[in-house]
N, C-alpha and C. Protein backbone atom coordinates (compact mmCIF):
# COMPACT_ATOMS: atom_id res chain seq x y z
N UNK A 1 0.84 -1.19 0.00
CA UNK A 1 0.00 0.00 0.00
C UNK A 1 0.89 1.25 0.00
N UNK A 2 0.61 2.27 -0.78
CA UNK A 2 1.57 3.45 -0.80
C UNK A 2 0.38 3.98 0.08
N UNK A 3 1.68 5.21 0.86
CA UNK A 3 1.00 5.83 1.72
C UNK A 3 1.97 7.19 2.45
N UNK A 4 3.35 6.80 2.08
CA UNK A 4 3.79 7.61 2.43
C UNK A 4 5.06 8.22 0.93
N UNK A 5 5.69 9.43 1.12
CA UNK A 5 6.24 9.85 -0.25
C UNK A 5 7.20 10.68 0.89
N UNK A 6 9.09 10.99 0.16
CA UNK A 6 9.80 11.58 0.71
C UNK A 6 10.14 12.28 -1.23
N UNK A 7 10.71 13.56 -1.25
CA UNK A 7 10.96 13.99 -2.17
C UNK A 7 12.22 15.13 -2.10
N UNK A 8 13.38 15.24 -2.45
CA UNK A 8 14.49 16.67 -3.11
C UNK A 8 13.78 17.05 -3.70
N UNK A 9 13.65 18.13 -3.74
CA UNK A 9 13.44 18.91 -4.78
C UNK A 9 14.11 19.88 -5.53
N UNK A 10 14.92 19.91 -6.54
CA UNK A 10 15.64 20.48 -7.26
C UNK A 10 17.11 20.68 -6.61
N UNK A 11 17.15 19.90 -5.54
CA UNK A 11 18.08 19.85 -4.48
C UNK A 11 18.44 20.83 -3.71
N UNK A 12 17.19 21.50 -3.34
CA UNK A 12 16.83 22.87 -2.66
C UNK A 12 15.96 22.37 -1.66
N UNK A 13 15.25 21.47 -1.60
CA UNK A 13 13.89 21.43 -0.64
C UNK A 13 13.43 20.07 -0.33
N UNK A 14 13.36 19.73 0.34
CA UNK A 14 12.87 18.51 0.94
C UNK A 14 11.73 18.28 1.56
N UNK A 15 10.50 17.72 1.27
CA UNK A 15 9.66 17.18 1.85
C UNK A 15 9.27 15.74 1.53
N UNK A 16 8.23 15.16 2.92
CA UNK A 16 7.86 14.53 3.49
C UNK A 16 6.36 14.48 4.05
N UNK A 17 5.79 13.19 3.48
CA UNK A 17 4.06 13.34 3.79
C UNK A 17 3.89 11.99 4.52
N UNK A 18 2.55 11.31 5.19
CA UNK A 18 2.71 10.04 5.49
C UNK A 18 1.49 9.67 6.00
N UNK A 19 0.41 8.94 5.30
CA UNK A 19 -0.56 8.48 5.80
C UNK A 19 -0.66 7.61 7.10
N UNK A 20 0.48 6.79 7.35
CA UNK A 20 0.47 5.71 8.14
C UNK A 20 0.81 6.38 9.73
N UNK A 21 0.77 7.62 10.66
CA UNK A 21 0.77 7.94 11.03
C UNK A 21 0.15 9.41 11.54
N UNK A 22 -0.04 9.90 12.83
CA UNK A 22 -0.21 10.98 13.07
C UNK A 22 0.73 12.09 13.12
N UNK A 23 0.74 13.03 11.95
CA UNK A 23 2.05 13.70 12.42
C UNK A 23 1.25 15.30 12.34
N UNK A 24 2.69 16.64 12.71
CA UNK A 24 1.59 17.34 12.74
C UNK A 24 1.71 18.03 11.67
N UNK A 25 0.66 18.99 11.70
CA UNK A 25 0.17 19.84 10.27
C UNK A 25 0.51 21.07 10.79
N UNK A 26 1.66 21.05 10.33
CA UNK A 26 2.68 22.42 10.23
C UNK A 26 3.38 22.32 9.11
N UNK A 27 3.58 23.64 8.52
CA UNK A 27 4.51 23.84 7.70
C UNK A 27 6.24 24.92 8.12
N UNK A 28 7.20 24.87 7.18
CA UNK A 28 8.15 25.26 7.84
C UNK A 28 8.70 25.80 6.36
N UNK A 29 9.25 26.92 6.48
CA UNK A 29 9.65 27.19 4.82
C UNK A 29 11.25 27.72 5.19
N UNK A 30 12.23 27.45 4.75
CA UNK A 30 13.67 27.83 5.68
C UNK A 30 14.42 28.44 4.55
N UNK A 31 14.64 29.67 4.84
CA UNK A 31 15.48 30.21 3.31
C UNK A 31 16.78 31.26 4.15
N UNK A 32 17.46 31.52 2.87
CA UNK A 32 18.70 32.66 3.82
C UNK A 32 18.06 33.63 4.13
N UNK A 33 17.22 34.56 4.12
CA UNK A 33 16.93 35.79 4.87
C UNK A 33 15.79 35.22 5.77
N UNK A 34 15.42 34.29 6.57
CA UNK A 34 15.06 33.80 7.56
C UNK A 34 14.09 32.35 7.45
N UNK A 35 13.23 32.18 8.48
CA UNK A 35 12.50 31.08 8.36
C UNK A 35 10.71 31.79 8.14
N UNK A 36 9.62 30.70 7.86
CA UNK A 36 8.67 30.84 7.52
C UNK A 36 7.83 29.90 8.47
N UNK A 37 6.96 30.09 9.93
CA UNK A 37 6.01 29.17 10.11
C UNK A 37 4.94 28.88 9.99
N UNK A 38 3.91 27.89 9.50
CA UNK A 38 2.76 28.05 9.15
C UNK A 38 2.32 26.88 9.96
N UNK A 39 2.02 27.53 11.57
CA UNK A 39 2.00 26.40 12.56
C UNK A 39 0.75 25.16 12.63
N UNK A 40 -0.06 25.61 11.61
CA UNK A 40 -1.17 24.45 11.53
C UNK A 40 -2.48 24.91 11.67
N UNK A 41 -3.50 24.31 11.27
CA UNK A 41 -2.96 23.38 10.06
C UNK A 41 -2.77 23.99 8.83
N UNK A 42 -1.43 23.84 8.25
CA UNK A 42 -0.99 24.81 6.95
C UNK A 42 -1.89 25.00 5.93
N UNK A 43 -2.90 23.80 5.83
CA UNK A 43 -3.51 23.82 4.56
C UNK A 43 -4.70 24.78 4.62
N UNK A 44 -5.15 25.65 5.59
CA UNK A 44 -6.14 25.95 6.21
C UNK A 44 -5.39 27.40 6.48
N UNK A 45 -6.28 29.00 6.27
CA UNK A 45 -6.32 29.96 6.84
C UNK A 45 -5.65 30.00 8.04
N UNK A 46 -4.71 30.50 8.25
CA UNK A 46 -4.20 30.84 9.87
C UNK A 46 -3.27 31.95 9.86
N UNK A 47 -2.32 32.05 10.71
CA UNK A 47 -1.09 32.69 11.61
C UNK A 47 -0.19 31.95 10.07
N UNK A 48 0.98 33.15 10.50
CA UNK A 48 2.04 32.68 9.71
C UNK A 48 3.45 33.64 10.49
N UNK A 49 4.32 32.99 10.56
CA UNK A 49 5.18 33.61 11.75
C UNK A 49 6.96 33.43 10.67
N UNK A 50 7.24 34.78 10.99
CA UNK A 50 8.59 35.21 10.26
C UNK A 50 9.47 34.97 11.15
N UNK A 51 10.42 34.24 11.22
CA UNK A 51 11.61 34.34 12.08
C UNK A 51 12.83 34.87 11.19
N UNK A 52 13.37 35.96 11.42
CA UNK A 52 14.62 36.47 10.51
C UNK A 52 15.89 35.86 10.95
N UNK A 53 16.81 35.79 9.88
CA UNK A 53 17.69 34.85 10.28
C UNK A 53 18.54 35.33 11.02
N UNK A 54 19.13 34.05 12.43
CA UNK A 54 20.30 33.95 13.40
C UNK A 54 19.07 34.42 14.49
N UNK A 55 17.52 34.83 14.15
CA UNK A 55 17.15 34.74 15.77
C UNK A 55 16.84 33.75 16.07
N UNK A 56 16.60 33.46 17.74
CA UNK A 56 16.28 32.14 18.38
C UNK A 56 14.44 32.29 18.31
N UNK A 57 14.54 31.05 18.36
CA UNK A 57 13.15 30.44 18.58
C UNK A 57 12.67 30.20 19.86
């Protein structure tokens, strides 16, 4: 049964999906002028949180 998929992408980006478990529904977008959170559930209207890069979390 497929159910789960890992993917490079252009050898820039990496994701990861997986039916066979509970995981959570967040997104994370990580680039050089900082990070991107889209704390859940991403697919859905919400919050979206800038972290600029070298600050702490």
């Amino acid at each position: 049964m497929n159910g789960q998929i890992g993917a490079v992408l252009d050898g820039r980006a990496v994701v990861h999906t997986t039916l066979f478990s509970d995981t959570p529904s967040t997104a994370v977008i990580a680039a050089t002028e900082g990070t991107l959170q889209l704390p859940g559930p991403f697919h859905q209207p919400g919050d979206v949180v800038f972290s600029p890069e070298g600050a702490r979390h």
